[in-house]
Protein backbone atom coordinates (compact mmCIF):
# COMPACT_ATOMS: atom_id res chain seq x y z
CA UNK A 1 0.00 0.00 0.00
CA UNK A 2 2.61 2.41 1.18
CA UNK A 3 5.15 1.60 -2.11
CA UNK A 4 1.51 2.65 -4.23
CA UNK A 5 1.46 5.90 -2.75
CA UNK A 6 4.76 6.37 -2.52
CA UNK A 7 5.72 5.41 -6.61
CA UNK A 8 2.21 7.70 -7.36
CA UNK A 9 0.94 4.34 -9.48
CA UNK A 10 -2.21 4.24 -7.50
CA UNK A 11 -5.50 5.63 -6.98
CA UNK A 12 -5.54 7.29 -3.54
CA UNK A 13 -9.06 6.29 -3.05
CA UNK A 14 -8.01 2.77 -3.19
CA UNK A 15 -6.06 3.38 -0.34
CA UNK A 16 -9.41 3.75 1.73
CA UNK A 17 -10.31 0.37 0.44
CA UNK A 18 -6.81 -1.52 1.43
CA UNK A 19 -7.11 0.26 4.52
CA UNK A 20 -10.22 -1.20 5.69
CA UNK A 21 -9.72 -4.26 3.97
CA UNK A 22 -6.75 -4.44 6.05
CA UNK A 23 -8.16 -4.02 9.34
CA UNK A 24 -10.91 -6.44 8.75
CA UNK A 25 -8.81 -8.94 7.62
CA UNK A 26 -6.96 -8.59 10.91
CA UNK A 27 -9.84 -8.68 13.09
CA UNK A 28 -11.28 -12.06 11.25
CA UNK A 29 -7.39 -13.86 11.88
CA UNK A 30 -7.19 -12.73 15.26
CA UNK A 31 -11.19 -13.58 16.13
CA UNK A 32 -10.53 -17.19 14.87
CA UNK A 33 -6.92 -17.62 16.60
CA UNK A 34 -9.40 -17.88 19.82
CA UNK A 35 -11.77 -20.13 17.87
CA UNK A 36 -14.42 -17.77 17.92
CA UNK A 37 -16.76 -17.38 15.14
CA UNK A 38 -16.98 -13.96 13.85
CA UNK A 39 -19.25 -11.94 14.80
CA UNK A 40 -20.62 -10.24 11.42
CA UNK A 41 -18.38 -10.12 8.72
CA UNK A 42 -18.58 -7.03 6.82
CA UNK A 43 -19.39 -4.98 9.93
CA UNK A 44 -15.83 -3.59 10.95
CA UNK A 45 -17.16 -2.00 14.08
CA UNK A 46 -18.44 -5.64 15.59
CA UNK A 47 -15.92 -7.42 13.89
CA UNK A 48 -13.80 -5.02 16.15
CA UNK A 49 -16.02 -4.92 19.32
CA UNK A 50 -15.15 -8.48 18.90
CA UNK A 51 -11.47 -8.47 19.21
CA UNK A 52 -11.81 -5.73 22.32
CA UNK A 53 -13.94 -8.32 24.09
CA UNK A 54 -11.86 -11.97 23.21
CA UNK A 55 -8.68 -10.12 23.96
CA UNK A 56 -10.09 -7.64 26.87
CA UNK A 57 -8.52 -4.64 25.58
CA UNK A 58 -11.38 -2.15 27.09
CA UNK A 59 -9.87 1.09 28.65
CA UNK A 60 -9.41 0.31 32.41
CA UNK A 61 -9.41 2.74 35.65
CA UNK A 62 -5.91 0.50 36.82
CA UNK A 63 -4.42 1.32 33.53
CA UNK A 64 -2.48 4.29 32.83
CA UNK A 65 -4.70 7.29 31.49
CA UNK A 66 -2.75 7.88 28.21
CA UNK A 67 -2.64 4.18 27.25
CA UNK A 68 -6.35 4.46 27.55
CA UNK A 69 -7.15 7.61 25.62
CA UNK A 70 -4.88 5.02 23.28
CA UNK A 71 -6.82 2.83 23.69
CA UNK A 72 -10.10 4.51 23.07
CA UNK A 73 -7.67 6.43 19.75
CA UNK A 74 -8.28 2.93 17.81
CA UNK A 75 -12.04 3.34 18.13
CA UNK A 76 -12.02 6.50 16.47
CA UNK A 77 -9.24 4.92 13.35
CA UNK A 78 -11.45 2.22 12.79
CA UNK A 79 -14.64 4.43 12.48
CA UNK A 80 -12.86 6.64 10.29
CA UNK A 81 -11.35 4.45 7.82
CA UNK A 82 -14.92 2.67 7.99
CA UNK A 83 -16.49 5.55 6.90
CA UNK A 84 -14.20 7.59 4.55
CA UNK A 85 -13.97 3.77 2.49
CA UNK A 86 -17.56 3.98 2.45
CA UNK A 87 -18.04 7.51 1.48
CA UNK A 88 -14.90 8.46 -0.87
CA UNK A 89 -13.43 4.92 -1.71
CA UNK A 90 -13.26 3.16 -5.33
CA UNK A 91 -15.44 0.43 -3.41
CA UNK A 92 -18.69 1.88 -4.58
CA UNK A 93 -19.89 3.95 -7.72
CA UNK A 94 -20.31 7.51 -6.62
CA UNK A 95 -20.70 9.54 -9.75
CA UNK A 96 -19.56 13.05 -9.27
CA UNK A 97 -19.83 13.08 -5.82
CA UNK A 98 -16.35 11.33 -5.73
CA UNK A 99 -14.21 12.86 -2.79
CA UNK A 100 -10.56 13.59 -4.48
CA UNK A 101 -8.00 11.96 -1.37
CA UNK A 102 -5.02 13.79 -1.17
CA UNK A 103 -2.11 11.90 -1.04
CA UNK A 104 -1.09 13.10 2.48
CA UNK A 105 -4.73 11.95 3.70
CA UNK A 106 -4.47 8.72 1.91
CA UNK A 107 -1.17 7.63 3.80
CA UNK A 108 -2.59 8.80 7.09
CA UNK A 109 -5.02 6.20 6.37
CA UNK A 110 -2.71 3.76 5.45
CA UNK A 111 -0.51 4.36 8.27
CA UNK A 112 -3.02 4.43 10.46
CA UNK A 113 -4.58 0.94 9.48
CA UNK A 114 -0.58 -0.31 9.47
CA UNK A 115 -0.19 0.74 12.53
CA UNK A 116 -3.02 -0.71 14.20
CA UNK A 117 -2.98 -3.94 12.47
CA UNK A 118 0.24 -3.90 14.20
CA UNK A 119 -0.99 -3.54 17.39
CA UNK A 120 -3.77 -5.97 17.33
CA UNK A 121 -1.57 -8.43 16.09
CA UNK A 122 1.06 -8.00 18.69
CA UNK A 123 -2.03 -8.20 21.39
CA UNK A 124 -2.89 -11.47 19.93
CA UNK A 125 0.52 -13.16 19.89
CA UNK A 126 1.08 -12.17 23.06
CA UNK A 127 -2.29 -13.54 24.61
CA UNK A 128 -1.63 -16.89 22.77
């Protein structure tokens, strides 16, 4: 995703799409590493309610503040990427009300869905 952006051979609204792809794909390996079914596929925000609850990463009063405003950080990338993909991505026909991603915007996305595919999957390996 990032080597698209960077070499400028890409759309940048496909990097909504990868981005949430990403994240979901994520959620369904780590959801099924605990033998859980998932949830509802297609719905990032249960597929990621999910993960919070199998791997009890909920914000906690024993916890340090800033790892919880973290924490509670991730609810707000998923959401975002969720939405933007489904608003301004190559996913869906649009017409002219296709949102032009800047290039800066589109690797905050990416970055952002690295970054906490990252994290999840360091939660998970270290829970197993």
């Amino acid at each position: 995703m990032q080597r698209s952006i960077r070499n400028g051979n890409h759309k940048t609204d496909s990097a909504l799409t990868k981005s949430r792809t990403l994240l979901e794909e994520v959620f369904c390996y780590v959801i099924e590493q605990k033998g859980d079914t998932l949830s509802d596929k297609g719905d990032i925000g249960k597929l990621y309610k999910q993960v919070k609850d199998l791997y009890n990463m909920h914000t906690d009063s024993n916890m340090d503040k800033r790892i919880n405003t973290l924490l509670s950080g991730l609810e707000k990338i998923v959401s975002s990427i969720a939405e933007m993909r489904n608003k301004a991505s190559d996913s869906h026909g649009v017409g002219a009300n296709r949102i032009t991603i800047a290039d800066h915007h589109a690797r905050l996305y990416v970055n952002s869905a690295m970054t906490m595919a990252d994290f999840i999957l360091s939660v998970a390996d270290k829970k197993s």
